[in-house]
Protein backbone atom coordinates (compact mmCIF):
# COMPACT_ATOMS: atom_id res chain seq x y z
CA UNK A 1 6.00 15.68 -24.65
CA UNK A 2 6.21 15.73 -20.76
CA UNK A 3 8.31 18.51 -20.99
CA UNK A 4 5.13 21.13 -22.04
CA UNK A 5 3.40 19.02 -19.32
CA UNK A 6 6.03 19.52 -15.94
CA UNK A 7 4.83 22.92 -15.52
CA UNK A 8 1.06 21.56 -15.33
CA UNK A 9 2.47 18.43 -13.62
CA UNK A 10 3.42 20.22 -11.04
CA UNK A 11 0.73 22.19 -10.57
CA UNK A 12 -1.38 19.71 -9.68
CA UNK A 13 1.31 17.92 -7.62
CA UNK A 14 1.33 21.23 -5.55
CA UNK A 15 -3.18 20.52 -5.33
CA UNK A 16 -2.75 17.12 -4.55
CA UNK A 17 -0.40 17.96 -1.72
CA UNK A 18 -2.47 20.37 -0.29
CA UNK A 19 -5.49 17.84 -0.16
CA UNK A 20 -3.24 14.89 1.36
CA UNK A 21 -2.15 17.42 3.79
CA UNK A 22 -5.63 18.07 4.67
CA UNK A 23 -6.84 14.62 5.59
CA UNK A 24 -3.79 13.53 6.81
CA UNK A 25 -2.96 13.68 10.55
CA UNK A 26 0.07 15.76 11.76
CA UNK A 27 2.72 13.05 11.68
CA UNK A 28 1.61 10.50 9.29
CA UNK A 29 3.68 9.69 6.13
CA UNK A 30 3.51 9.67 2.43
CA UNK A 31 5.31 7.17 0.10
CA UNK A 32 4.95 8.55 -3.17
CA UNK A 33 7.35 6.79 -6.22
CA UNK A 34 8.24 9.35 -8.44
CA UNK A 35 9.91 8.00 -11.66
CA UNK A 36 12.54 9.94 -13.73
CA UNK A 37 11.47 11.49 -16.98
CA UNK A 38 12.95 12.67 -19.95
CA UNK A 39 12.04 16.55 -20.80
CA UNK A 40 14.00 18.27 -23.35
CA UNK A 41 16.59 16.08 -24.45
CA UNK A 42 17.50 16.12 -20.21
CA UNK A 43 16.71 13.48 -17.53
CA UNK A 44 14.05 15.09 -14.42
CA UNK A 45 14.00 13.21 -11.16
CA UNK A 46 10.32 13.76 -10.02
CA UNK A 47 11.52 13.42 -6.32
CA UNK A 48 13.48 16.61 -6.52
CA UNK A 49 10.56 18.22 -8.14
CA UNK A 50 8.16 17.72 -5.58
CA UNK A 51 11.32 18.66 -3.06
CA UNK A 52 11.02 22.28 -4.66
CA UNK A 53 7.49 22.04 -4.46
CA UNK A 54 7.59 21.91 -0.27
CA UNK A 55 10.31 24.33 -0.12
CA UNK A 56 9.29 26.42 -1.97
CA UNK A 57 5.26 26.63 -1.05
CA UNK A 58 4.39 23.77 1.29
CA UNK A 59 7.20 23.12 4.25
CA UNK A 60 4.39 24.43 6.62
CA UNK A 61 2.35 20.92 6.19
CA UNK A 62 5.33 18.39 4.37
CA UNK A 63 8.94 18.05 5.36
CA UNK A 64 11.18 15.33 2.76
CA UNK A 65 12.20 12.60 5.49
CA UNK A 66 13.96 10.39 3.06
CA UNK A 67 14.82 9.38 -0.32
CA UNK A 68 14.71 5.22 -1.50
CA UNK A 69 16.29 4.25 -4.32
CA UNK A 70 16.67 0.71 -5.91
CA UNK A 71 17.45 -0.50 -9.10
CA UNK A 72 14.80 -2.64 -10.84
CA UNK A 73 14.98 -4.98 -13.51
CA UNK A 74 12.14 -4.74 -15.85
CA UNK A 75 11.00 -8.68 -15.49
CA UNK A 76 9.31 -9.24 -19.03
CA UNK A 77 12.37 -7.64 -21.04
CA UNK A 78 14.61 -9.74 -19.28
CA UNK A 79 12.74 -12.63 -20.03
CA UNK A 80 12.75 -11.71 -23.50
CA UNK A 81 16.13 -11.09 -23.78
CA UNK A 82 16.99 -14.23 -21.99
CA UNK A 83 18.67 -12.65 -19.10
CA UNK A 84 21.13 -10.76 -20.89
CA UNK A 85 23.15 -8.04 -18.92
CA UNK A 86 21.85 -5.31 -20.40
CA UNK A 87 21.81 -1.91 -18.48
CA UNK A 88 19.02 -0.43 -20.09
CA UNK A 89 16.80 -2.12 -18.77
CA UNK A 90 17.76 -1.34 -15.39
CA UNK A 91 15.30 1.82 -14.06
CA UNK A 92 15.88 3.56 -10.41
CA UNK A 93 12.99 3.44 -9.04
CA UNK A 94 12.96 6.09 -6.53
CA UNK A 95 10.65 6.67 -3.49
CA UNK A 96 10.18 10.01 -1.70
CA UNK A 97 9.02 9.43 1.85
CA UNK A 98 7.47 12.50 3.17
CA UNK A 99 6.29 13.26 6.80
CA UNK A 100 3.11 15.50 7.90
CA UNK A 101 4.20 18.25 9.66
């Protein structure tokens, strides 16, 4: 499951980071959508895992501007289910804008 995988996940978040940081020029932006998973019997919000990530290790190159959230209809299940109001197929779909220090 993902859950074995966030540590690793993370890990090479933290790399991939790093290397957009590198080519990136010093106040240029990332848009990264970062999905919620389910680790553990508990919902994760990526977003606030690659927050961590910068505070903890990587606020000298990447400060979190902003956070984007919308709700999204999955179009081919609603199709299927004819349009039904049906709230699980509604997913947040959640954007982490970050800025190059």
């Amino acid at each position: 499951g993902f859950g074995s995988d966030l540590d690793q996940w993370r890990e090479t978040m933290n790399e991939t980071l790093l290397e957009m940081a590198r080519v990136a020029r010093h106040g240029a932006r990332a848009a990264l959508e970062l999905p919620e998973v389910e680790t553990g019997g508990r919902m994760v919000a990526l977003d606030e895992q690659v927050s961590d990530l910068i505070e903890q290790s990587l606020s000298r190159y990447w400060e979190s501007e902003c956070l984007l959230l919308d709700r999204v209809r999955s179009t081919a299940l609603k199709n299927q289910l004819r349009e039904r109001d049906d709230s699980r197929l509604v997913k947040r779909s959640r954007v982490l804008v970050l800025r190059r220090r």
